[in-house]
C-alpha atoms as a PDB file:
ATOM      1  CA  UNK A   1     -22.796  30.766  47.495  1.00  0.00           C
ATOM      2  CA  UNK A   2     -21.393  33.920  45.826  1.00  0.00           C
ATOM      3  CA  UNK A   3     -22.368  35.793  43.096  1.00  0.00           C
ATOM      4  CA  UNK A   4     -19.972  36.793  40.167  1.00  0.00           C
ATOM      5  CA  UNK A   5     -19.825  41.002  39.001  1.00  0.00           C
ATOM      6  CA  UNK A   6     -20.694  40.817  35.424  1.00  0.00           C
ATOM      7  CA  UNK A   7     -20.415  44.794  35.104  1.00  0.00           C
ATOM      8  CA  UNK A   8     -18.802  47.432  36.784  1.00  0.00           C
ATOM      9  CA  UNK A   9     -18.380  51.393  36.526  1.00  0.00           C
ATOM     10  CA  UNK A  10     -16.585  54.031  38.316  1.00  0.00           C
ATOM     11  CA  UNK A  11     -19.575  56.447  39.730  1.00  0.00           C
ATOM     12  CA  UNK A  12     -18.808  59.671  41.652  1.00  0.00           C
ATOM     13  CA  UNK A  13     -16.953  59.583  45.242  1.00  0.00           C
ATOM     14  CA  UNK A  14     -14.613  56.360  44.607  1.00  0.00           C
ATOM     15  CA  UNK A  15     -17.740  54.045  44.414  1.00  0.00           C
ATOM     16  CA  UNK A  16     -18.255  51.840  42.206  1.00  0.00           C
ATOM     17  CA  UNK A  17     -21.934  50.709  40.649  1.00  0.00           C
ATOM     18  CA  UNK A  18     -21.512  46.690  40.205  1.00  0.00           C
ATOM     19  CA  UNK A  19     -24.261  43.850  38.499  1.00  0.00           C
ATOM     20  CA  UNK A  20     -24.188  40.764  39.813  1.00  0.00           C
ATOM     21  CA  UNK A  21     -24.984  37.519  37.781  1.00  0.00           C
ATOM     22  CA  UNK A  22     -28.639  37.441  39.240  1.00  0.00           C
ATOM     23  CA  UNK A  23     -29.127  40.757  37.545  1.00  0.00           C
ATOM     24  CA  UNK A  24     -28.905  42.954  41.120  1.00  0.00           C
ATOM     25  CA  UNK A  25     -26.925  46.261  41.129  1.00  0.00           C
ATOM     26  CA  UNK A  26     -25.305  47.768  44.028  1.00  0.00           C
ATOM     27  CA  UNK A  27     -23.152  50.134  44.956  1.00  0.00           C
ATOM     28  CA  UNK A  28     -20.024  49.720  46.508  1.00  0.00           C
ATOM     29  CA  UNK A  29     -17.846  52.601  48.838  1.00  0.00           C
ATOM     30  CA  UNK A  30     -14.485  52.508  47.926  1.00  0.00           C
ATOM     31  CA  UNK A  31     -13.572  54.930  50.450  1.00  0.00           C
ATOM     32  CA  UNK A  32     -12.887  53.302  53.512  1.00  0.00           C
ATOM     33  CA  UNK A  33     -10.054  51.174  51.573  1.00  0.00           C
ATOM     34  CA  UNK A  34      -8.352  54.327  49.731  1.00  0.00           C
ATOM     35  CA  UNK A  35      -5.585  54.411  52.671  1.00  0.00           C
ATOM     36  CA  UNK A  36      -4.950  50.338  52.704  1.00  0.00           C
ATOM     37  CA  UNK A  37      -2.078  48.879  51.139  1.00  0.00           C
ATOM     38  CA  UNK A  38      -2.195  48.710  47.092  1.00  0.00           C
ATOM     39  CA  UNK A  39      -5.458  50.560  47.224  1.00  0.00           C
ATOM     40  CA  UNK A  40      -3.911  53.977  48.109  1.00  0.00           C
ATOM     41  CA  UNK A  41      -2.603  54.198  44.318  1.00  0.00           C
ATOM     42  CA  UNK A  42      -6.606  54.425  43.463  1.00  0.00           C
ATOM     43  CA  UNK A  43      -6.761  57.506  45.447  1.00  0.00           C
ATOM     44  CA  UNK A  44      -5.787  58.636  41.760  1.00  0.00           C
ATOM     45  CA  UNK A  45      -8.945  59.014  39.701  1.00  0.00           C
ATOM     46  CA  UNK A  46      -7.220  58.062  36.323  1.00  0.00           C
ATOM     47  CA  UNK A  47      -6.055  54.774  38.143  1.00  0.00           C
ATOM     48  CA  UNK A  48      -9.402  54.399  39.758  1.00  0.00           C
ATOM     49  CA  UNK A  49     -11.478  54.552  36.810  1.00  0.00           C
ATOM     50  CA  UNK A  50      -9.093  51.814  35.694  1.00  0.00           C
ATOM     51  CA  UNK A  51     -11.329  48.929  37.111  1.00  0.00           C
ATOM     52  CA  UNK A  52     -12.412  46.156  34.772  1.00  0.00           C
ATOM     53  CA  UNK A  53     -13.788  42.709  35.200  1.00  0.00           C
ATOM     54  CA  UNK A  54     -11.402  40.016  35.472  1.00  0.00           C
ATOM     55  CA  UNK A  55     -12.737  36.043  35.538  1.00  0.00           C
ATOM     56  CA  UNK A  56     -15.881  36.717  38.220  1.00  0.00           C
ATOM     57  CA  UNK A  57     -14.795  40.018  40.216  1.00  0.00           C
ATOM     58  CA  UNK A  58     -13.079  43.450  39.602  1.00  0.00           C
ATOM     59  CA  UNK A  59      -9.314  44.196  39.194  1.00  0.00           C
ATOM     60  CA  UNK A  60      -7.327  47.675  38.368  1.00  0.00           C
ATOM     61  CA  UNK A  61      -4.748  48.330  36.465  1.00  0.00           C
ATOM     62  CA  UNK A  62      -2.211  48.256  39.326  1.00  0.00           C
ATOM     63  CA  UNK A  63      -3.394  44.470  39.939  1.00  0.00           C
ATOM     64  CA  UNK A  64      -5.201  45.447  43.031  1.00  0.00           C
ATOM     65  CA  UNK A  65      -8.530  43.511  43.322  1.00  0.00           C
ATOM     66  CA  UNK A  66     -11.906  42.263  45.716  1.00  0.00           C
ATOM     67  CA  UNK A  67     -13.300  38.901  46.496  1.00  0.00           C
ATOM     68  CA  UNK A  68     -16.964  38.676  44.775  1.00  0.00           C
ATOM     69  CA  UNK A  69     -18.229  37.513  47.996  1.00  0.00           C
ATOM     70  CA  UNK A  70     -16.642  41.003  49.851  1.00  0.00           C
ATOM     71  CA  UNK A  71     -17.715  43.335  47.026  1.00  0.00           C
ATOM     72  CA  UNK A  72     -21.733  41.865  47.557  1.00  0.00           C
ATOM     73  CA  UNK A  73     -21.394  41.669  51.155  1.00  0.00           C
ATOM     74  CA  UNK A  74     -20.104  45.355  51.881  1.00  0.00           C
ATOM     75  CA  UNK A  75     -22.555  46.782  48.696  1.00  0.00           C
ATOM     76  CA  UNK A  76     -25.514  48.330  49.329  1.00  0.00           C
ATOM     77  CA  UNK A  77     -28.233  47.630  46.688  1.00  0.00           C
ATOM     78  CA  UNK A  78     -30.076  50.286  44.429  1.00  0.00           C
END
C-alpha cells in the first residue's frame, strides 16, 4: 500500500518537507539525486522550488518527478 503526498514545500538544502494522506510529514533529501539524469536541472533553486503536486506525488516544472511509494520510503519523518 502507498500513501499519496497531499502537500509539499521546498525547505533549506534541496529537501523537501512532504504530508502524506494519513496526515504524516517527512522530510525528504534531494541531494543524493541532484547529479542523476533530469534531476541535475534542480540543482537550480528557482527550478527546484518549482515542485508541485501532480495526481498523488510531486512533479517540477521540467517534468521530472518521484514515485509516492520512493518519496515515503527514502523520507525520514518529523
Amino acid at each position: 500500500m502507498y500513501l499519496a503526498v497531499k502537500k509539499v514545500e521546498p525547505i533549506n538544502n534541496f529537501k523537501l518537507l512532504l504530508t502524506f494522506e494519513n496526515g504524516e510529514k517527512r522530510k525528504f533529501d534531494m541531494n543524493p539525486y541532484l547529479n542523476q539524469g533530469i534531476f541535475k536541472e534542480l540543482r537550480n533553486v528557482d527550478k527546484f522550488n518549482t515542485v508541485h503536486l501532480s495526481f498523488d506525488t510531486i512533479e517540477w516544472d521540467n517534468e521530472a518527478d518521484f514515485d509516492p511509494e520512493t518519496l515515503y520510503a527514502l523520507s525520514e519523518k518529523i
